[in-house]
C-alpha atoms as a PDB file:
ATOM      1  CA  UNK A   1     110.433  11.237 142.079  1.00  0.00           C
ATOM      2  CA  UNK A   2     108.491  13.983 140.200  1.00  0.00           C
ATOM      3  CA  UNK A   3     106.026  13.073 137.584  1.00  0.00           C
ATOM      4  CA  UNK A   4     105.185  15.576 134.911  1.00  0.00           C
ATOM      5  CA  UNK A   5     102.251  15.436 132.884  1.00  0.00           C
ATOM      6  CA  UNK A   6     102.615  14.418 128.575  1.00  0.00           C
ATOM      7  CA  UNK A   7     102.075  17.545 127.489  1.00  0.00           C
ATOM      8  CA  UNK A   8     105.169  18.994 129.038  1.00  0.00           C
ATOM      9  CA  UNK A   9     107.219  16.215 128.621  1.00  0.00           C
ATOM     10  CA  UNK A  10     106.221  17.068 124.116  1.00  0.00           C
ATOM     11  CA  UNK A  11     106.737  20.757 124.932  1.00  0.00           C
ATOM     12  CA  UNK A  12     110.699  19.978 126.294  1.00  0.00           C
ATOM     13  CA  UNK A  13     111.203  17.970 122.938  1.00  0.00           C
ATOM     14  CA  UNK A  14     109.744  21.262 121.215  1.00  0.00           C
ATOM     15  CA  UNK A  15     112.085  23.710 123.085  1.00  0.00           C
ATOM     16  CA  UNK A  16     115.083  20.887 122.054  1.00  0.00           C
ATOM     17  CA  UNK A  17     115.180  20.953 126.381  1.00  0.00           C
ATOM     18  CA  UNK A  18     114.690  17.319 126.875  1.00  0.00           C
ATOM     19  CA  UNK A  19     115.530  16.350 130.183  1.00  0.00           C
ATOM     20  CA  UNK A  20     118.713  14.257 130.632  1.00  0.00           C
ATOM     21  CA  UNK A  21     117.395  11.155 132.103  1.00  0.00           C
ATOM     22  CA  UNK A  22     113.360  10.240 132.103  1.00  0.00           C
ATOM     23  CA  UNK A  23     111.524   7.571 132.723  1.00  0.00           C
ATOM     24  CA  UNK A  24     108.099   7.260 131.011  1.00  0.00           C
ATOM     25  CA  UNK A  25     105.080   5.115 132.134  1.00  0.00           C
ATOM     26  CA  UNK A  26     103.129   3.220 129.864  1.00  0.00           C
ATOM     27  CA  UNK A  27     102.847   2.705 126.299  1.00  0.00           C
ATOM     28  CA  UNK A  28     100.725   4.931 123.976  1.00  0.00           C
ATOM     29  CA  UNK A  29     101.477   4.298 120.219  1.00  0.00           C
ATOM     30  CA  UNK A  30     100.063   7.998 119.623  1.00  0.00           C
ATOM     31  CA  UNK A  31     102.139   9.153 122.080  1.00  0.00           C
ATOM     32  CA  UNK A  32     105.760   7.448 120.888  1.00  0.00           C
ATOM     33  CA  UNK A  33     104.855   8.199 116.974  1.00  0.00           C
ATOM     34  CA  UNK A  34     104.387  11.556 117.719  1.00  0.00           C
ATOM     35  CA  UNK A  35     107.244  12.108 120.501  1.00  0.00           C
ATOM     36  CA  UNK A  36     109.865  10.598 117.765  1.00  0.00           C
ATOM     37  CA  UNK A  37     108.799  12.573 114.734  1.00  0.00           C
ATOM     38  CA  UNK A  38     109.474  15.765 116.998  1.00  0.00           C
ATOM     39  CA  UNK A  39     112.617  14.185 118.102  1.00  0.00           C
ATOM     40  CA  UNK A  40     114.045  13.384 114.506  1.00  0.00           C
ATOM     41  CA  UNK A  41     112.259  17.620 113.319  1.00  0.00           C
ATOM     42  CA  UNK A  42     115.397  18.968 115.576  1.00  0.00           C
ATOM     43  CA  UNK A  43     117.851  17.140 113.572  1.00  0.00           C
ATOM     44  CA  UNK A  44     118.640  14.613 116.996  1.00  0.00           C
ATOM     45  CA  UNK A  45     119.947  11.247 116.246  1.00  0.00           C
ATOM     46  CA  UNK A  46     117.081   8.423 117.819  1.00  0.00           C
ATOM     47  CA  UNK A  47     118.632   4.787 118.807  1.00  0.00           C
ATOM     48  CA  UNK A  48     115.604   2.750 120.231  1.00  0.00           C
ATOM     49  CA  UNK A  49     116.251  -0.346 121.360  1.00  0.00           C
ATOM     50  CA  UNK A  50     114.536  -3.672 123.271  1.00  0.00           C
ATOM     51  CA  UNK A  51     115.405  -3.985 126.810  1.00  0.00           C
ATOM     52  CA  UNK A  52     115.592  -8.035 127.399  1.00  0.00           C
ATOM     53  CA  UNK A  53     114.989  -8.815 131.500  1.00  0.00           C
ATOM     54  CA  UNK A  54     119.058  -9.123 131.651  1.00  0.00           C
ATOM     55  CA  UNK A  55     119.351  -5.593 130.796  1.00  0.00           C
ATOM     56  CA  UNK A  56     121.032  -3.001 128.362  1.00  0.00           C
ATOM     57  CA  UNK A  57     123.124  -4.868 125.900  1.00  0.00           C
ATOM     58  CA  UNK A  58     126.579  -3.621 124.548  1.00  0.00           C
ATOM     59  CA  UNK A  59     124.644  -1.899 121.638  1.00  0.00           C
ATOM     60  CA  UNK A  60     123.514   0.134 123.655  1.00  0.00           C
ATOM     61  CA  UNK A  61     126.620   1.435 125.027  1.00  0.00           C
ATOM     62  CA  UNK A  62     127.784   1.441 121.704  1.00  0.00           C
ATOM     63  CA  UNK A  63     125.377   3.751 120.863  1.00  0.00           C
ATOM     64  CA  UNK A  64     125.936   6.334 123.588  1.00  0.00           C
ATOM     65  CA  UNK A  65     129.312   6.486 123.092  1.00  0.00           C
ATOM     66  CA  UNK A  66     129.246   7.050 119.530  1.00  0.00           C
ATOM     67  CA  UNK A  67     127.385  10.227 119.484  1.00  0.00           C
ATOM     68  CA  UNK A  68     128.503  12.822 118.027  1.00  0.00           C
ATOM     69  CA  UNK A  69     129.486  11.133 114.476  1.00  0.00           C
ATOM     70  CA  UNK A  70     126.365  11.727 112.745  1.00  0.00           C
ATOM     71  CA  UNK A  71     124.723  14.055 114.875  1.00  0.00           C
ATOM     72  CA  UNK A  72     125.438  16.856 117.241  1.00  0.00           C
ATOM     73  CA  UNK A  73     122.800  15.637 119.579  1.00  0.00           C
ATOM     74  CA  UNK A  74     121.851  12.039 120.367  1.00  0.00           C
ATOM     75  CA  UNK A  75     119.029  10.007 122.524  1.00  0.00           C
ATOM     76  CA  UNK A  76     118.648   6.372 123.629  1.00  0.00           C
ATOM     77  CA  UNK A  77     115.645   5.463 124.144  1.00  0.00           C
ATOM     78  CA  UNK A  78     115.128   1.983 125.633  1.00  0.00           C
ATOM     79  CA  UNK A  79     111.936  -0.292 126.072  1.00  0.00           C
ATOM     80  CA  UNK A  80     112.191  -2.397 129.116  1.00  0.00           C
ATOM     81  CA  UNK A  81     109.774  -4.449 130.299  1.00  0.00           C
ATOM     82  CA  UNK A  82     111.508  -6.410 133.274  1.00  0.00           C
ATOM     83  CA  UNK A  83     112.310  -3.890 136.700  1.00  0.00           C
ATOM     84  CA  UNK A  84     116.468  -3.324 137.319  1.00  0.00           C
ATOM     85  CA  UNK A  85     116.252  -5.775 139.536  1.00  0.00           C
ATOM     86  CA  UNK A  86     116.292  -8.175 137.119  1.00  0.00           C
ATOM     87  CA  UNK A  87     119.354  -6.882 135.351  1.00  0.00           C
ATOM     88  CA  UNK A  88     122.818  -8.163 135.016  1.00  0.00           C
ATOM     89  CA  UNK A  89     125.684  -6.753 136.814  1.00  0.00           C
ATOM     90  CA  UNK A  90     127.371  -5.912 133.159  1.00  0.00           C
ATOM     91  CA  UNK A  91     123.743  -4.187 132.635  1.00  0.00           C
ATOM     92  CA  UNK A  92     123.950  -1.891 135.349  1.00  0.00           C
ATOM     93  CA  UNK A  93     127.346  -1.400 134.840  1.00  0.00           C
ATOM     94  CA  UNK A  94     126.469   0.043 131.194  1.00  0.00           C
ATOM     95  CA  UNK A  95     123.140   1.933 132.763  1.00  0.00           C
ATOM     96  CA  UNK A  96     125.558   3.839 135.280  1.00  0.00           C
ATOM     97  CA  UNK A  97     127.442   4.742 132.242  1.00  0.00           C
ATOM     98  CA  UNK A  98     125.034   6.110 130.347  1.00  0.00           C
ATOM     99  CA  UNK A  99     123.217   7.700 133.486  1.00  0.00           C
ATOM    100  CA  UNK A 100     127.002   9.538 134.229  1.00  0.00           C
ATOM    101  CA  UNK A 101     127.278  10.714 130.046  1.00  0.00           C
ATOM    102  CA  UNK A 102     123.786  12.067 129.801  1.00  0.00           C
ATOM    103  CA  UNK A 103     124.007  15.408 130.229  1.00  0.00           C
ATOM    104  CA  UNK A 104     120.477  16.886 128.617  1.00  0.00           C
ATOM    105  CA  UNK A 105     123.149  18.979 125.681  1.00  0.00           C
ATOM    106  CA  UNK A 106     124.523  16.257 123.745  1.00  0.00           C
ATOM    107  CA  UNK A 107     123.030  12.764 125.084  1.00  0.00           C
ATOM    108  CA  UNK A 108     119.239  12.323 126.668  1.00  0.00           C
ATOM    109  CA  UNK A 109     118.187   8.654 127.742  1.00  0.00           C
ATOM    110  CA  UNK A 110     114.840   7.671 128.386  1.00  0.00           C
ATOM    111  CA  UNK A 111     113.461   4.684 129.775  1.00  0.00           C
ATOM    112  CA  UNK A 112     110.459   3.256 128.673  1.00  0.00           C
ATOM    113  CA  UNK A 113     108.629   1.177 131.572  1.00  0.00           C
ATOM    114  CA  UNK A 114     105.605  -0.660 132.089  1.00  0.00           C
ATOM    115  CA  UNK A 115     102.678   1.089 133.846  1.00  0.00           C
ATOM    116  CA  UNK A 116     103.100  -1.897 136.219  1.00  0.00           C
ATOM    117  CA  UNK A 117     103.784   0.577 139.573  1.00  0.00           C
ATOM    118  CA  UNK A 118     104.888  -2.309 141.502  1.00  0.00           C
ATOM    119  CA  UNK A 119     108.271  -2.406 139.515  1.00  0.00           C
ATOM    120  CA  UNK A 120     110.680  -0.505 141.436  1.00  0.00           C
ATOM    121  CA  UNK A 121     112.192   1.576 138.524  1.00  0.00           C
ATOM    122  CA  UNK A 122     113.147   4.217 141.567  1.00  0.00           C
ATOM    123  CA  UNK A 123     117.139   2.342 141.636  1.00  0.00           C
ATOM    124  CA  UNK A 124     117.508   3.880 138.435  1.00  0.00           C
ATOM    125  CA  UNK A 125     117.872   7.462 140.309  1.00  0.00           C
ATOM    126  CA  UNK A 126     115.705   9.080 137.968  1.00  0.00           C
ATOM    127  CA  UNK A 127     114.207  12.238 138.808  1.00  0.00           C
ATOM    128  CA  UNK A 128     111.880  13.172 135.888  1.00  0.00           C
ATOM    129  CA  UNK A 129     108.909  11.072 135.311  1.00  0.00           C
ATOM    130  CA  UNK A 130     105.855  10.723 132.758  1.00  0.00           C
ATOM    131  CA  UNK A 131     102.786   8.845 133.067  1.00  0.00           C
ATOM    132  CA  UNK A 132     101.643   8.094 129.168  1.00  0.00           C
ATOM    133  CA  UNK A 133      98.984   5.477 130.809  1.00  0.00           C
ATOM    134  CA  UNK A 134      96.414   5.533 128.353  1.00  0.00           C
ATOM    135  CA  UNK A 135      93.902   5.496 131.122  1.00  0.00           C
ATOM    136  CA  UNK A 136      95.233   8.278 132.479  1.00  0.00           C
ATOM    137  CA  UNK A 137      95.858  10.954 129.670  1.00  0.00           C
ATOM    138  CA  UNK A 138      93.294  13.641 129.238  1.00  0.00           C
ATOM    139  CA  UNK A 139      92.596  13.487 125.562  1.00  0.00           C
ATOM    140  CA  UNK A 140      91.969  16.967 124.904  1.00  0.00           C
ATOM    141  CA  UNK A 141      95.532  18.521 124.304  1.00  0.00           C
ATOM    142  CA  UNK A 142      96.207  15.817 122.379  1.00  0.00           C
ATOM    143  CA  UNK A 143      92.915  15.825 120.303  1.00  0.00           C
ATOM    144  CA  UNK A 144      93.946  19.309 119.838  1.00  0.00           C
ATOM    145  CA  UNK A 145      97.139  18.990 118.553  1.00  0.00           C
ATOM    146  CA  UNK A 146      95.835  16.400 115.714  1.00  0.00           C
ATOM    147  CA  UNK A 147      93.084  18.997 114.872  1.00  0.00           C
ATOM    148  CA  UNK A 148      95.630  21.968 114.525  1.00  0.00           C
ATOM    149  CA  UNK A 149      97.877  19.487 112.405  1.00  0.00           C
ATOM    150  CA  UNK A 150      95.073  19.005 109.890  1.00  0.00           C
ATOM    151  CA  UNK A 151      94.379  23.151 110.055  1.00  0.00           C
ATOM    152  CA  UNK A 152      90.994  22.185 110.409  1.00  0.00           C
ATOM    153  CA  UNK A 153      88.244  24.266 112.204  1.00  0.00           C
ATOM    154  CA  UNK A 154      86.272  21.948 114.273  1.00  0.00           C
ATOM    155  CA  UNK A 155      84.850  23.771 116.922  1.00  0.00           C
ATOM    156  CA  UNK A 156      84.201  22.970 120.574  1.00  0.00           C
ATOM    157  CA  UNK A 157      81.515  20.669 119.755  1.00  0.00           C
ATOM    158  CA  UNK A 158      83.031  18.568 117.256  1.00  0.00           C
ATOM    159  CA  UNK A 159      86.157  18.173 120.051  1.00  0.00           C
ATOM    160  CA  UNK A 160      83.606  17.309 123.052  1.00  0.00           C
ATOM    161  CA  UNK A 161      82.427  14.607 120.901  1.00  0.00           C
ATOM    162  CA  UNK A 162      85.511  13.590 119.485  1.00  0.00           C
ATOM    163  CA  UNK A 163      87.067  12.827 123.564  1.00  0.00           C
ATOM    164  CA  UNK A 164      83.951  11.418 124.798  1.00  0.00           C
ATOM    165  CA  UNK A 165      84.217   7.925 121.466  1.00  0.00           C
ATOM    166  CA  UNK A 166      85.792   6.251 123.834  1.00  0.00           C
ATOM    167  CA  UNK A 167      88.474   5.231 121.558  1.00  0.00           C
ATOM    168  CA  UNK A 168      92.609   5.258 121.643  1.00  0.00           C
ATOM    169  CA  UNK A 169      94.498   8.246 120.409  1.00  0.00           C
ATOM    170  CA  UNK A 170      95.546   6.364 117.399  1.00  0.00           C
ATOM    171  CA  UNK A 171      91.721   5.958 116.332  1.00  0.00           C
ATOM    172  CA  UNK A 172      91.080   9.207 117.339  1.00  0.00           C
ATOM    173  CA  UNK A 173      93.898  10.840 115.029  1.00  0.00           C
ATOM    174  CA  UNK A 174      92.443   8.386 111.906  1.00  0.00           C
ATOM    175  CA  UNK A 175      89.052  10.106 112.668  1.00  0.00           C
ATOM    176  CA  UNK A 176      90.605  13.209 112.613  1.00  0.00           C
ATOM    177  CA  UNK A 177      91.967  12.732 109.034  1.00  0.00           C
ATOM    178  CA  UNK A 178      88.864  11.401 107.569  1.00  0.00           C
ATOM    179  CA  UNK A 179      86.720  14.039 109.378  1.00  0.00           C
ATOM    180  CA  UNK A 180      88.775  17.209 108.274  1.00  0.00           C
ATOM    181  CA  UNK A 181      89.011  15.527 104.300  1.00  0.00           C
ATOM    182  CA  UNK A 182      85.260  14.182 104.196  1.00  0.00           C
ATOM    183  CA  UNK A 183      83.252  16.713 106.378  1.00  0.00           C
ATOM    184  CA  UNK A 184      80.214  16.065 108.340  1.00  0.00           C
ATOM    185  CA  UNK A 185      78.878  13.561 106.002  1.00  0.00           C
ATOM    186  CA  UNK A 186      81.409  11.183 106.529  1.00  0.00           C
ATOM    187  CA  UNK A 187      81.412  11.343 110.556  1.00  0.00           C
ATOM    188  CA  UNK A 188      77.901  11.214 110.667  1.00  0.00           C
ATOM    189  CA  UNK A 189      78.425   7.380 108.942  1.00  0.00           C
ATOM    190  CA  UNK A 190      81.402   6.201 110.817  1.00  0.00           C
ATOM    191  CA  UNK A 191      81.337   8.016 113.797  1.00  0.00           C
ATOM    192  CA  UNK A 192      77.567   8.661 114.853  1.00  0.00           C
ATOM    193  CA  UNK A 193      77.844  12.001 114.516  1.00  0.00           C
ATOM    194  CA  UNK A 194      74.764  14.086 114.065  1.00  0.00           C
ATOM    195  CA  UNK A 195      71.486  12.179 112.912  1.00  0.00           C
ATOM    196  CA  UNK A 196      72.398   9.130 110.262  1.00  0.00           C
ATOM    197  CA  UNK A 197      69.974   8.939 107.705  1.00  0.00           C
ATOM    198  CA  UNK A 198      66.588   8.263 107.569  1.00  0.00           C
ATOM    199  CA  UNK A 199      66.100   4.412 107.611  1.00  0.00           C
ATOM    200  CA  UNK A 200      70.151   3.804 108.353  1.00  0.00           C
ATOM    201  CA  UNK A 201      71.168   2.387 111.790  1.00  0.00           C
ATOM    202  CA  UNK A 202      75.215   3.229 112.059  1.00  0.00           C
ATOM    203  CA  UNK A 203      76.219   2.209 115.443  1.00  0.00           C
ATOM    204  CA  UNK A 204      78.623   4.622 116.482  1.00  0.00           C
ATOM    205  CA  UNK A 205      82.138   4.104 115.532  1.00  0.00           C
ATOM    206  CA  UNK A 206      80.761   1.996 112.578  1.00  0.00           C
ATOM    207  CA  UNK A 207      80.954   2.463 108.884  1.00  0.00           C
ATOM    208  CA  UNK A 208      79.121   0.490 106.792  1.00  0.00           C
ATOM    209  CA  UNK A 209      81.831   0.169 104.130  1.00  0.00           C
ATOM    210  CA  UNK A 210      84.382  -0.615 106.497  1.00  0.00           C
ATOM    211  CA  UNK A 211      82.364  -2.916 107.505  1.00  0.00           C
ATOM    212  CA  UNK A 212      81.647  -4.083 104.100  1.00  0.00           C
ATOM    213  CA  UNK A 213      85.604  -4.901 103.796  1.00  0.00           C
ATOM    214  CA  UNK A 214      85.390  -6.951 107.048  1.00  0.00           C
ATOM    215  CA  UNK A 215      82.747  -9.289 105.767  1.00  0.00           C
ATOM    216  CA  UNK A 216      84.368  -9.668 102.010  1.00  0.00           C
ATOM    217  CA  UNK A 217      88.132 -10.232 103.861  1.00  0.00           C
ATOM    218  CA  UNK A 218      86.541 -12.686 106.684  1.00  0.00           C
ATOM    219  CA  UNK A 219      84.413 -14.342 104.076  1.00  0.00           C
ATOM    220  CA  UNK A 220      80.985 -13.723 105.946  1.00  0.00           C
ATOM    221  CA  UNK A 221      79.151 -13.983 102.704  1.00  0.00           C
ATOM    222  CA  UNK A 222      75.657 -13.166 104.072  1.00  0.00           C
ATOM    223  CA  UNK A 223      76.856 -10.124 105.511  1.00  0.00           C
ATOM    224  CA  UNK A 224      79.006  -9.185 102.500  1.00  0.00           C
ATOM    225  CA  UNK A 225      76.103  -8.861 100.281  1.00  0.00           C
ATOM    226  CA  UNK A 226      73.653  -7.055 102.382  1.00  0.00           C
ATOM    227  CA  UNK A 227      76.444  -4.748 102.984  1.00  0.00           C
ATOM    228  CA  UNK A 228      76.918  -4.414  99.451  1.00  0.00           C
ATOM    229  CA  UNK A 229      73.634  -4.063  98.329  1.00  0.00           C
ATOM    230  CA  UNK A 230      72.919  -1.084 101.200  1.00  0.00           C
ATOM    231  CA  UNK A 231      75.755   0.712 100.334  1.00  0.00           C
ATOM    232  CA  UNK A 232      74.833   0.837  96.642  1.00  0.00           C
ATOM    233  CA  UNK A 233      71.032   0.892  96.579  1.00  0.00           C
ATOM    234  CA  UNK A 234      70.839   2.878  99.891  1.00  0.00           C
ATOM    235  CA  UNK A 235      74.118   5.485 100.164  1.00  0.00           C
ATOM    236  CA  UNK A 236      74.755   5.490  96.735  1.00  0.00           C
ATOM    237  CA  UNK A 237      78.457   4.530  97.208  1.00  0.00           C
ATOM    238  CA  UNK A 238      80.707   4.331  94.472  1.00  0.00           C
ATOM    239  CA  UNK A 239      82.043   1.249  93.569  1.00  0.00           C
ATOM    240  CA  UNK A 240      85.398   1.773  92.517  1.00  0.00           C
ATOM    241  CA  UNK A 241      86.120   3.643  96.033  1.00  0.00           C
ATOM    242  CA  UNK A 242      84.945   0.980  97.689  1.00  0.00           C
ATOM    243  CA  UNK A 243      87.128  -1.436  95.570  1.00  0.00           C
ATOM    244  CA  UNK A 244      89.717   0.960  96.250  1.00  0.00           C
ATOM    245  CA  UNK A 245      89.352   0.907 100.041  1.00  0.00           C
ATOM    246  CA  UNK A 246      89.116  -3.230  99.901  1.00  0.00           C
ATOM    247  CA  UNK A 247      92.531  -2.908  98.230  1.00  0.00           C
ATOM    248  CA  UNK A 248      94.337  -0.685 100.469  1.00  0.00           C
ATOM    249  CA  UNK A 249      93.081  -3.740 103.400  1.00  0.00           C
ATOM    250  CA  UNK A 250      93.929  -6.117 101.623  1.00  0.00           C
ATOM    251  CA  UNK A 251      97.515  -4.756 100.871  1.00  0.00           C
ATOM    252  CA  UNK A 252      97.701  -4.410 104.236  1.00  0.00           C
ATOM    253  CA  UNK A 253      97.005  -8.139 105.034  1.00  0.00           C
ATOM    254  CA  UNK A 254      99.684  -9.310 102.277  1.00  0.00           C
ATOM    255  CA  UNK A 255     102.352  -6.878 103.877  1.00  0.00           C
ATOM    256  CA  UNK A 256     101.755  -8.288 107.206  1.00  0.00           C
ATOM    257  CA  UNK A 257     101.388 -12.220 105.862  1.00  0.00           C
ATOM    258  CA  UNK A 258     105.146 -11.554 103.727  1.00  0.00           C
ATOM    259  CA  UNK A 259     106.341  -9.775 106.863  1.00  0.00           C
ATOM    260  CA  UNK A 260     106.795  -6.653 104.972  1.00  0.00           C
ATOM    261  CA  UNK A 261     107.101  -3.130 106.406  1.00  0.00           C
ATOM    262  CA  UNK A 262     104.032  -1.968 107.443  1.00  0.00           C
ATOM    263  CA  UNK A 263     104.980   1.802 108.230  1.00  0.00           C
ATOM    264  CA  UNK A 264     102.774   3.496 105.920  1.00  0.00           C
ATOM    265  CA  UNK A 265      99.777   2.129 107.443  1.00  0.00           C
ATOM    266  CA  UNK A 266      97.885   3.369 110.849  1.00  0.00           C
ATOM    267  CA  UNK A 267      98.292   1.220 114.071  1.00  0.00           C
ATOM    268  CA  UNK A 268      95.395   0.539 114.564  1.00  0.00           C
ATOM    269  CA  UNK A 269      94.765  -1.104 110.877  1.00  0.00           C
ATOM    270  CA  UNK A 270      97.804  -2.850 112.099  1.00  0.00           C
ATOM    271  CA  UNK A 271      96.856  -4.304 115.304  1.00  0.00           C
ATOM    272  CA  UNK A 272      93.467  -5.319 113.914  1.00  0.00           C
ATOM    273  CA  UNK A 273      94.683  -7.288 110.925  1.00  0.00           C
ATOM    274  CA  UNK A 274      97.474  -8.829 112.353  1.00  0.00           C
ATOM    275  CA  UNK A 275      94.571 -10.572 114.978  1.00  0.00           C
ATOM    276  CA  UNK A 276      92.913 -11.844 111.934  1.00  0.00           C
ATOM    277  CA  UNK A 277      95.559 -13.718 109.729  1.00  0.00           C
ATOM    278  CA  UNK A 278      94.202 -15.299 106.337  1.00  0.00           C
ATOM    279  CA  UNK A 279      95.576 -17.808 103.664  1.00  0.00           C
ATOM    280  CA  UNK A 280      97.901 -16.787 101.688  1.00  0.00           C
ATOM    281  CA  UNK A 281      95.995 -18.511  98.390  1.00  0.00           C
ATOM    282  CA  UNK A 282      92.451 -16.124  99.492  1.00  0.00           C
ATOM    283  CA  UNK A 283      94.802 -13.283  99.490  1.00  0.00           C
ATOM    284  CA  UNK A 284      96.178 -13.932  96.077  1.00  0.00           C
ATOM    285  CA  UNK A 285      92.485 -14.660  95.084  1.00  0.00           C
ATOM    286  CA  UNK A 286      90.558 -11.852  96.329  1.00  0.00           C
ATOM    287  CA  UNK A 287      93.789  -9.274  95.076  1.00  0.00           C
ATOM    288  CA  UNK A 288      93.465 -10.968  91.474  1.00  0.00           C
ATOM    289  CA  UNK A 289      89.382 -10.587  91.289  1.00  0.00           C
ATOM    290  CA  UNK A 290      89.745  -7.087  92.115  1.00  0.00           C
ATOM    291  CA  UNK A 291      91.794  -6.239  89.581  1.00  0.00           C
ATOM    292  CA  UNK A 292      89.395  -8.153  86.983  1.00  0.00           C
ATOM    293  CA  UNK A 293      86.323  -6.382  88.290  1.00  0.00           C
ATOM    294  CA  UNK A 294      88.198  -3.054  88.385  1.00  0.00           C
ATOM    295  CA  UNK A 295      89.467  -2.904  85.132  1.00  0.00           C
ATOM    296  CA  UNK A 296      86.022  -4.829  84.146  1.00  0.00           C
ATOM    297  CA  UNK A 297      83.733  -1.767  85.658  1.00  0.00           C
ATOM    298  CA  UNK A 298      85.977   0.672  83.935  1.00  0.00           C
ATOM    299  CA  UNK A 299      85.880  -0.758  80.507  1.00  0.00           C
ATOM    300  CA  UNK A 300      82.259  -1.417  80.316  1.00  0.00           C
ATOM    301  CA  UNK A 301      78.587  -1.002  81.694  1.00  0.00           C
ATOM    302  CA  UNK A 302      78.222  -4.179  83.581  1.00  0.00           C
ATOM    303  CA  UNK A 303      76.540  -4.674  86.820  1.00  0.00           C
ATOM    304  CA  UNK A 304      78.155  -2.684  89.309  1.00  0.00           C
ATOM    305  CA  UNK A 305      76.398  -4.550  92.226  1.00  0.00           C
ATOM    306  CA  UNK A 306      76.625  -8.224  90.852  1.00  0.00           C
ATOM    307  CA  UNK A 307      80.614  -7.335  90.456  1.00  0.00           C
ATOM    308  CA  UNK A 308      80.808  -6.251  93.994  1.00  0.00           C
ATOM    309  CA  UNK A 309      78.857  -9.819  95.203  1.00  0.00           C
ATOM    310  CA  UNK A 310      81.087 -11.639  92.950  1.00  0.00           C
ATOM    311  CA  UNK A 311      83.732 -11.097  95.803  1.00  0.00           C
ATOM    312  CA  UNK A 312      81.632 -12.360  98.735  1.00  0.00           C
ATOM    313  CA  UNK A 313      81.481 -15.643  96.999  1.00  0.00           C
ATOM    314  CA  UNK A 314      85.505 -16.156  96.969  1.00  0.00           C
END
C-alpha cells in the first residue's frame, strides 16, 4: 500500500482529483476542519458518519447510492475505530459496494482509521494511504498555509518559532489569528516571543489574561486577584476587554453545559472546557455579575479594579 504525505492528499482535494478510495491515519482536528471546508469550496456533497465495531450501517449505503440528487459529486467519509475484522458480514457486504461505485468522478470514500498500525485495514484493498499522525506531520506547510490565509507577512523567523511551541495545529492556527490581528505585542505576552517586559515573567504559551479567566471560571480566588491587579496596575489592560474575553469563555462553558452547538468556537477552547465542567447556578452567577459590572463601568467612574475582584469572590 502506498502512503502519501498530507500535503498531497489537500492538494488532490484542491485539483477536485480526490482519489477514489483512501484510507487516512490518525486524527488531526486541523487537518479534518480544513480537508472538509475544501471539500464543501468545490460544491461536493460531504456525508460523515461513525463507524460502530459491526461496521458500515445502511445509512451509509443510503448515502452512496443517493448521489447525484443534490450534488453532482459526492464523498463518504467514515470514522472507524474497530479493524474490518471486526465487521459484520452485511458490513462488508455494503463496504464492497461502495468500494465497486467509487469511481474518483462522481463518488470518493475515505476511511478514517486509527494510527493503531497493528489494525489490519490492508483487507479493505485500498491503495492510497495518508498518515495525518500528529506526531508525524511536519508543521511547516501547514503553518504556512494558516499564515497565507491570514495574508500576513511573518517572515522566516516568526515561522521557525511558531513550529518549534510545541503545540497542536489547532493552537498553532489560534496563534496565528491573534498574532497577525495583535502584532508583536501580543505574542510577546502569550507566546514568549521576543523579551516580555521588564519585571513580567510570561511562561511561554501563557497569557496572563487568559490566565486571569482560568482563575475567575475555576474560582482560584488568590490567583484571580493577583492576576487582576497585574494586568491593570502592571499591563495596563482594559477592563472591558478583559470582561469581554471572560464572556466569550464563559459562553462557551454554558453552550457546552446546555449541550448546545459549539461550532463557532476553536477546538481547542473546546476540548479544554469540556475537561473542566462547572455548576450550572456559578454559570448563571458569574454571566449575571458581568453584565452588572459591565454596564456598571460604562455608566460611571467606579473602581475598575475592585469591579474586576468582585468576580473572584463568586
Amino acid at each position: 500500500m502506498s502512503v502519501h504525505a498530507a500535503e498531497h492528499f489537500f492538494k488532490s482535494a484542491a485539483t477536485e482529483k480526490i482519489p477514489s478510495l483512501a484510507l487516512v491515519r490518525g486524527d488531526d482536528p486541523y487537518l479534518c476542519r480544513e480537508f472538509f471546508d475544501l471539500v464543501r469550496e468545490k460544491d461536493i456533497e460531504l456525508h460523515r458518519f461513525e463507524v460502530k465495531a459491526s461496521g458500515p450501517d445502511a445509512n451509509v449505503e443510503s448515502a452512496a447510492l443517493g448521489m447525484g440528487l443534490f450534488a453532482q459529486k459526492t464523498l463518504i467519509w467514515l470514522k472507524a475505530k474497530e479493524s474490518p475484522s471486526k465487521w459484520t458480514k452485511d458490513s462488508l457486504h455494503r463496504w464492497q459496494s461502495l468500494h465497486s461505485n467509487a469511481d474518483g468522478q462522481t463518488l470518493f470514500v475515505v476511511v478514517q482509521a486509527p494510527e493503531d498500525r497493528r489494525l489490519k485495514w490492508d483487507s479493505l484493498e485500498i491503495e492510497y494511504q495518508v498518515n495525518w499522525a500528529s506526531g508525524e506531520l511536519n508543521q511547516i506547510p501547514w503553518i504556512q498555509r494558516m499564515i497565507k490565509k491570514r495574508e500576513w507577512d511573518a517572515g522566516k523567523e516568526r515561522l521557525d518559532f511558531l513550529a518549534r511551541l510545541g503545540l497542536d495545529l489547532i493552537e498553532i492556527d489560534t496563534a496565528v489569528e491573534l498574532w497577525s490581528l495583535g502584532g508583536d505585542l501580543w505574542a510577546s505576552k502569550s507566546l514568549g516571543w521576543g523579551s516580555p517586559s521588564a519585571g513580567v515573567n510570561v511562561p511561554a504559551g501563557h497569557n496572563a489574561a487568559f490566565d486571569w479567566v482560568d482563575a475567575v471560571v475555576e474560582g482560584r480566588r488568590k490567583d484571580a486577584v493577583a492576576l487582576s491587579r497585574h494586568l491593570v496596575d502592571e499591563e495596563g489592560a482594559e477592563p472591558i476587554q478583559l470582561l469581554a474575553l471572560l464572556s466569550k469563555s464563559l459562553r462557551l462553558v454554558a453552550t457546552l453545559s446546555r449541550g448546545w452547538n459549539t461550532k463557532d468556537y476553536p477546538e481547542f477552547l473546546i476540548r479544554k472546557w469540556r475537561s473542566r465542567p462547572l455548576d450550572a447556578k456559578r454559570i448563571d452567577a458569574l454571566l449575571g455579575a458581568l453584565q452588572q459590572i459591565d454596564l456598571r463601568l460604562k455608566s460611571s467612574a467606579s473602581d475598575s479594579l475592585a469591579n474586576l475582584q468582585h468576580l473572584s469572590a463568586i
